[in-house]
C-alpha atoms as a PDB file:
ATOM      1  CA  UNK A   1     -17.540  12.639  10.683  1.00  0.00           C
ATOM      2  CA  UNK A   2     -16.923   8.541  10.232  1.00  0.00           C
ATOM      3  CA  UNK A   3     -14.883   7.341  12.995  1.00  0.00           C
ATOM      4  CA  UNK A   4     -11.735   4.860  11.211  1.00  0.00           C
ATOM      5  CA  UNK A   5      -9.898   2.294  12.692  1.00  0.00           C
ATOM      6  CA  UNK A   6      -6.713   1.568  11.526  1.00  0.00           C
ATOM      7  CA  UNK A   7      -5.653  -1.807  13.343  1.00  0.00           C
ATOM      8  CA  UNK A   8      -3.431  -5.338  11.989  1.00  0.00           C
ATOM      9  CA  UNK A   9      -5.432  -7.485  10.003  1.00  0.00           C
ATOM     10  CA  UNK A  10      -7.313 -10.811  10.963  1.00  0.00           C
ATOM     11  CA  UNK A  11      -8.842 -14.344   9.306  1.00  0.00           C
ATOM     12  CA  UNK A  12     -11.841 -12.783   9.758  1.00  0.00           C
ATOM     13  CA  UNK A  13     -11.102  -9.820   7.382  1.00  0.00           C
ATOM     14  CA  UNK A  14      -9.960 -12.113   4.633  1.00  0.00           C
ATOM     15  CA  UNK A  15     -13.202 -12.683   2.875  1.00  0.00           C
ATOM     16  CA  UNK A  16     -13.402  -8.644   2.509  1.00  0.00           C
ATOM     17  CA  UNK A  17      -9.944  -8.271   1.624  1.00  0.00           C
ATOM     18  CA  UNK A  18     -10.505 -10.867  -0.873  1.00  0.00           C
ATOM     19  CA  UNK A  19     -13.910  -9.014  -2.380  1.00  0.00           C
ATOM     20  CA  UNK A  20     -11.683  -5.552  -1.998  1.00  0.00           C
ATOM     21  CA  UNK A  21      -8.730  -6.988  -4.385  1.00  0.00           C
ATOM     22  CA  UNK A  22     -11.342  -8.238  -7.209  1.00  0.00           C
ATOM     23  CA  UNK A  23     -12.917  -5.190  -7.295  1.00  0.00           C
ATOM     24  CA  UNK A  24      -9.287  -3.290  -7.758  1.00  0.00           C
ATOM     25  CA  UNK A  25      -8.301  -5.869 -10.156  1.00  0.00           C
ATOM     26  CA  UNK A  26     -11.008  -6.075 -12.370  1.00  0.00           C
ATOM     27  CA  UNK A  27     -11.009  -2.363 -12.337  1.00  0.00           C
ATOM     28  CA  UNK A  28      -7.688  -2.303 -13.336  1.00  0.00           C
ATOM     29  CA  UNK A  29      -8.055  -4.361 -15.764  1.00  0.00           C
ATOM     30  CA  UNK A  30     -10.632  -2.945 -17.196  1.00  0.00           C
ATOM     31  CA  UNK A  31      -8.773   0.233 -17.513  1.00  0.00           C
ATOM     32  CA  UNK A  32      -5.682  -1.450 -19.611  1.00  0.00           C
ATOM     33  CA  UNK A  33      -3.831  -0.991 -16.246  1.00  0.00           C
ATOM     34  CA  UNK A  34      -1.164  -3.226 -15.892  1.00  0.00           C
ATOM     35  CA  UNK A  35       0.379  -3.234 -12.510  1.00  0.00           C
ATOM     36  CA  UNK A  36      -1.936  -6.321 -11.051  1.00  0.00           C
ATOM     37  CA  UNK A  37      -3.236  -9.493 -13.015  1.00  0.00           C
ATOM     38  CA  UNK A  38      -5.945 -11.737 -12.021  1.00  0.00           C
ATOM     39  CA  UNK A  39      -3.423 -14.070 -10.176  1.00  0.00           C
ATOM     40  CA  UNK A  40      -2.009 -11.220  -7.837  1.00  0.00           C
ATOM     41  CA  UNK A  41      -2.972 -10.032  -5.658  1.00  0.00           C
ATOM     42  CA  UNK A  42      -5.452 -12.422  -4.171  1.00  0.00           C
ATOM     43  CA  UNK A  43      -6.553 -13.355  -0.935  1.00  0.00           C
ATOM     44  CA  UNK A  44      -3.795 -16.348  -0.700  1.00  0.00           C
ATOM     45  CA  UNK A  45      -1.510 -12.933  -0.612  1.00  0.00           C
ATOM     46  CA  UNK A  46      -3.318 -11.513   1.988  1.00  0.00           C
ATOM     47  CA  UNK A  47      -3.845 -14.477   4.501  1.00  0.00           C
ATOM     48  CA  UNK A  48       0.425 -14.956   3.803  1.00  0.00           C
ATOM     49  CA  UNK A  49       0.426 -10.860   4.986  1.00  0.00           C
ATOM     50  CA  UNK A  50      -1.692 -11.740   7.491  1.00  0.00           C
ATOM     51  CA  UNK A  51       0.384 -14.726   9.315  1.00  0.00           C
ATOM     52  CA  UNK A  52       3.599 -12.639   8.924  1.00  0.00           C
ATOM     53  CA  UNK A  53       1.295  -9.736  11.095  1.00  0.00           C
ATOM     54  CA  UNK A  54       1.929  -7.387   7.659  1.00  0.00           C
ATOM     55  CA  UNK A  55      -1.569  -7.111   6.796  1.00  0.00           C
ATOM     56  CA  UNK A  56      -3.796  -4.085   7.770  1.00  0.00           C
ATOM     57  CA  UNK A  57      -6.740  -2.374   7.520  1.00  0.00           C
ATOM     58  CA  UNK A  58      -8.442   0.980   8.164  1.00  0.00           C
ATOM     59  CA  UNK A  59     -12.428  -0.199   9.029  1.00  0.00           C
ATOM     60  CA  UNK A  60     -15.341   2.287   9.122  1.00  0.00           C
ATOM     61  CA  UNK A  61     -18.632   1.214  10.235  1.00  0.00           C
ATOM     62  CA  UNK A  62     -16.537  -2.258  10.941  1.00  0.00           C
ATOM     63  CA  UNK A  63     -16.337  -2.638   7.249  1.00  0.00           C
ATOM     64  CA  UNK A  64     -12.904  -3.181   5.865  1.00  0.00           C
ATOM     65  CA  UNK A  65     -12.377  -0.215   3.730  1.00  0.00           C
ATOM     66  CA  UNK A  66      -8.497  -0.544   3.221  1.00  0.00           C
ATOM     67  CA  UNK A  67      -6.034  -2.888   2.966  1.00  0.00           C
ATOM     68  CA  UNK A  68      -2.006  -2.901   3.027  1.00  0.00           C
ATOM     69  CA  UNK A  69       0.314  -4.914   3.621  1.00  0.00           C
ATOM     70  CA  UNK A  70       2.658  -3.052   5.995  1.00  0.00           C
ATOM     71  CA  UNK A  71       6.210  -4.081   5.529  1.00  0.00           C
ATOM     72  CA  UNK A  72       9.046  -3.431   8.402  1.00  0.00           C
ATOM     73  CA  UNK A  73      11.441  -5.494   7.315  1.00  0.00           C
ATOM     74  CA  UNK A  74      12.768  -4.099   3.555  1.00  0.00           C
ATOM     75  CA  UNK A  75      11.679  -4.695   0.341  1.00  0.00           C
ATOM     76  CA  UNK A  76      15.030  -6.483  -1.648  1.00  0.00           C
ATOM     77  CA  UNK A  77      14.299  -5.041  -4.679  1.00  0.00           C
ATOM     78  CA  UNK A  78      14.678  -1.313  -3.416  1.00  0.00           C
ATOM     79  CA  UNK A  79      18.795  -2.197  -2.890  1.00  0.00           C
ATOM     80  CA  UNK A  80      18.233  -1.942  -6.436  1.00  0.00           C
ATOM     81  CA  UNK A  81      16.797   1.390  -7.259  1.00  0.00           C
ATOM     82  CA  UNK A  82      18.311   3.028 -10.362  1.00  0.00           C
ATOM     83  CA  UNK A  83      17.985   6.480  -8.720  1.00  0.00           C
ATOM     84  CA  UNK A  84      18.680   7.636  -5.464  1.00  0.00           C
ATOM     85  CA  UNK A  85      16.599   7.287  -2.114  1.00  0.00           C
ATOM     86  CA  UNK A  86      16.217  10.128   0.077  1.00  0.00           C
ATOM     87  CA  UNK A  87      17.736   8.677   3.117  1.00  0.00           C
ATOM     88  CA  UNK A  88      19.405   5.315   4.091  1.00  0.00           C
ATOM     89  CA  UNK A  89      18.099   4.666   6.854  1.00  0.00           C
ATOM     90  CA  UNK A  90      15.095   2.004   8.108  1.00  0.00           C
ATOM     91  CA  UNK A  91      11.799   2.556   6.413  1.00  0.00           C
ATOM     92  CA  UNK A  92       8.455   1.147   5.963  1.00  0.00           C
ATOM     93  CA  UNK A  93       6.754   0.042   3.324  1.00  0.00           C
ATOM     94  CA  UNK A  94       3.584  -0.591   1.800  1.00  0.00           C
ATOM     95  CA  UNK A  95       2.575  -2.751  -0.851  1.00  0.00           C
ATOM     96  CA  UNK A  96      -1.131  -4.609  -2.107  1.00  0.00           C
ATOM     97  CA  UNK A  97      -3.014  -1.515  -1.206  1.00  0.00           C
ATOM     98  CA  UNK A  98      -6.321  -1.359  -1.956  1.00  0.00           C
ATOM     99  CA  UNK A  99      -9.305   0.520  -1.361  1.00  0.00           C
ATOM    100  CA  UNK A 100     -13.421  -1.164  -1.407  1.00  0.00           C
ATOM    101  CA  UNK A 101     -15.362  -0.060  -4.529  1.00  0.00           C
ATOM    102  CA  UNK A 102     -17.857   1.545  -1.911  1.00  0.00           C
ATOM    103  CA  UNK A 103     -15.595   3.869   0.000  1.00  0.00           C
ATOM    104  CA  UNK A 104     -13.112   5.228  -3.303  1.00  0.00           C
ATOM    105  CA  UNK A 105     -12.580   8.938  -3.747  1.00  0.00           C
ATOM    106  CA  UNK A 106     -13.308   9.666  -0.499  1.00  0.00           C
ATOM    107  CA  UNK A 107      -9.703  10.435   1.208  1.00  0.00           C
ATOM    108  CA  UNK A 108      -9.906   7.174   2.803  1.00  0.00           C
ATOM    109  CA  UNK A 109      -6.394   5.994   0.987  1.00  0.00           C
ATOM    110  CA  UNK A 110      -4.900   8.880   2.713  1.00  0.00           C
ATOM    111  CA  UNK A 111      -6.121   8.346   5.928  1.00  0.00           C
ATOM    112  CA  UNK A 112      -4.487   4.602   5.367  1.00  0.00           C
ATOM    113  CA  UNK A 113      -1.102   6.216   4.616  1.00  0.00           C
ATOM    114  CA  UNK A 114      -1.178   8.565   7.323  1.00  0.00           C
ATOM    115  CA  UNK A 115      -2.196   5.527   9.822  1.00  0.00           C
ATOM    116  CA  UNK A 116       0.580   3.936   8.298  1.00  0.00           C
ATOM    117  CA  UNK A 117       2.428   7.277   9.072  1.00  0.00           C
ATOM    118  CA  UNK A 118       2.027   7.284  12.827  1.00  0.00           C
ATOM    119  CA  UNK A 119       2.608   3.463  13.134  1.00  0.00           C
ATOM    120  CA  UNK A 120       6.295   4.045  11.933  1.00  0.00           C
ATOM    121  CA  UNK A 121       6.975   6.491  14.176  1.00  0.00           C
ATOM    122  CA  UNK A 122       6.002   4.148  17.122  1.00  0.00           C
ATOM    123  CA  UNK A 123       8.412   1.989  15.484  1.00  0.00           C
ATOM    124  CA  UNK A 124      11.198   4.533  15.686  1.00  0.00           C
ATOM    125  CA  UNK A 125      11.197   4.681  11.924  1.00  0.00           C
ATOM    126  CA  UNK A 126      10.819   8.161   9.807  1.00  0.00           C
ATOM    127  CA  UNK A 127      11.108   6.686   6.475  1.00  0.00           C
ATOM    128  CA  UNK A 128       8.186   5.645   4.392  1.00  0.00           C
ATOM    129  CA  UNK A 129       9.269   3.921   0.685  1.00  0.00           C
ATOM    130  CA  UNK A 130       6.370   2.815  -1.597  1.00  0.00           C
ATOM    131  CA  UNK A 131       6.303   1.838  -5.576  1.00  0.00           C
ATOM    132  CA  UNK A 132       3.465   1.655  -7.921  1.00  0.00           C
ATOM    133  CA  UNK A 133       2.920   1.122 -11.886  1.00  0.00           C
ATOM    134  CA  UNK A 134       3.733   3.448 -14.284  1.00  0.00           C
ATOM    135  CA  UNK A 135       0.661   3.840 -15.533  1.00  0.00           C
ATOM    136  CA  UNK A 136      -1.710   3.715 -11.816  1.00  0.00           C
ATOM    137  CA  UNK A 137      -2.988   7.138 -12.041  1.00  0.00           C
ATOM    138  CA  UNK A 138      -4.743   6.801  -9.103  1.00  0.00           C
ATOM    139  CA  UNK A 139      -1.661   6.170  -7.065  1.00  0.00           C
ATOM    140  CA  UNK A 140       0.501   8.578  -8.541  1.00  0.00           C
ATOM    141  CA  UNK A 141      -1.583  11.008  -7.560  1.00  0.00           C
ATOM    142  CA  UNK A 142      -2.100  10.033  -3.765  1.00  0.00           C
ATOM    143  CA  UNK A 143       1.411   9.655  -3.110  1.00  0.00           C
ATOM    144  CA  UNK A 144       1.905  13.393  -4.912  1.00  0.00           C
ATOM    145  CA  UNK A 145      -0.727  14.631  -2.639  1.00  0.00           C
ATOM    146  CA  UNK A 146       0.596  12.479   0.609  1.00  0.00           C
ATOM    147  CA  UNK A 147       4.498  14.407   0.189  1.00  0.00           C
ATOM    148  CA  UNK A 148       6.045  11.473  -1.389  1.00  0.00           C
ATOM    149  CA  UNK A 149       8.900  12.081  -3.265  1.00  0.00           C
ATOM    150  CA  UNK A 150      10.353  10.206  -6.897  1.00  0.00           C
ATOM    151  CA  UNK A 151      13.059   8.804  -6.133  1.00  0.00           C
ATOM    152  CA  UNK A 152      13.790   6.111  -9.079  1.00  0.00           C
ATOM    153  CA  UNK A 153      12.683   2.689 -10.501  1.00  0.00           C
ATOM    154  CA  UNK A 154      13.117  -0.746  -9.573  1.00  0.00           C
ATOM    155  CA  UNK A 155      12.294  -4.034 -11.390  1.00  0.00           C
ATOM    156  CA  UNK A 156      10.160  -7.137  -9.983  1.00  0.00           C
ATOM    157  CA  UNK A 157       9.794 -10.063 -11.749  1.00  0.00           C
ATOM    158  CA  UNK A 158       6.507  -8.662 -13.141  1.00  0.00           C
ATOM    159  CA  UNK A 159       7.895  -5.544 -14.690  1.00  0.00           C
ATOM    160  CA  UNK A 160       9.278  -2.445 -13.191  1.00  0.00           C
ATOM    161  CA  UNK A 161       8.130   0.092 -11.256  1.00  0.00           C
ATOM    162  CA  UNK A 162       8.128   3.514  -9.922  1.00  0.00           C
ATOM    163  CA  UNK A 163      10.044   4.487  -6.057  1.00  0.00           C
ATOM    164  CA  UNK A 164       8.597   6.553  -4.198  1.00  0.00           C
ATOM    165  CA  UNK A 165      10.325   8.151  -0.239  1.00  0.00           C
ATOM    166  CA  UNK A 166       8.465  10.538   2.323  1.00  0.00           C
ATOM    167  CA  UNK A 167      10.441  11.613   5.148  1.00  0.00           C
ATOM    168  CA  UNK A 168       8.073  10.958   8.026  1.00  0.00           C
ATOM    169  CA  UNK A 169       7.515  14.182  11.056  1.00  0.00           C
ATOM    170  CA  UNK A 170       7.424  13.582  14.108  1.00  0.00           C
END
């Protein structure tokens, strides 16, 4: 069994994060997705999660094998859900997740979420929020298999997008 460490994010991780989001975006591009675009994300986006202490990864073998940006603070666009959130009450969220081409289909995005997971509840926080394209298969089906719940759609600049809540367990 690999050994993961899930821990915040450094300078010295960018160049991997940056490798990490080409691979996901060409892929989804390739695949007609349309939820990122060649300018976003990029590793500008991860050095800003980075300096705001948002950006982490889950390493095995000290490679980077995940990144997310890992958001305490609110999202504004989830005050404007056009549904209904489970709970109102303070919640985490991810966004920019992505896993390296080497280490996909291997449960590693789960063990990211489930990191993510216990680092809320050291934060007194048992609400995880998280919102993904319409059409990111790949996504959809993690967060069905991780206990999230639909709870609506919001709208970014770039198009809208799909809500997703888990209660967290402690």
């Amino acid at each position: 069994m690999k050994d993961y460490i899930f821990r915040k994010a450094g300078l010295q991780d960018l160049s991997a994060i940056g490798q990490i989001f080409r691979d996901a975006v060409s892929r989804m591009l390739d695949e007609g997705k349309k939820q990122w675009t060649e300018n976003y994300p990029t590793d500008v986006h991860a050095l800003a999660d980075i300096n705001r202490g948002d950006g982490y990864i889950l390493e095995s073998d000290s490679r980077v094998a995940v990144y997310g940006a890992v958001i305490f603070t609110g999202e504004p666009a989830y005050s404007h859900l056009r549904g209904k959130w489970l709970r109102d009450v303070p919640y985490v969220v991810v966004h920019r997740m992505a896993v390296a081409k080497e280490m996909q289909h291997m449960g590693i995005a789960g063990r990211f979420l489930a990191s993510v997971e216990r680092l809320a509840i050291q934060h007194g926080v048992d609400s995880f929020r998280v919102d993904t394209n319409f059409d990111n298969d790949r996504m959809l089906n993690l967060l069905k298999s991780c206990g999230f719940n639909y709870c609506g759609e919001i709208t970014y600049e770039s198009g809208d997008r799909i809500a997703f809540e888990k209660e967290i367990r402690k």
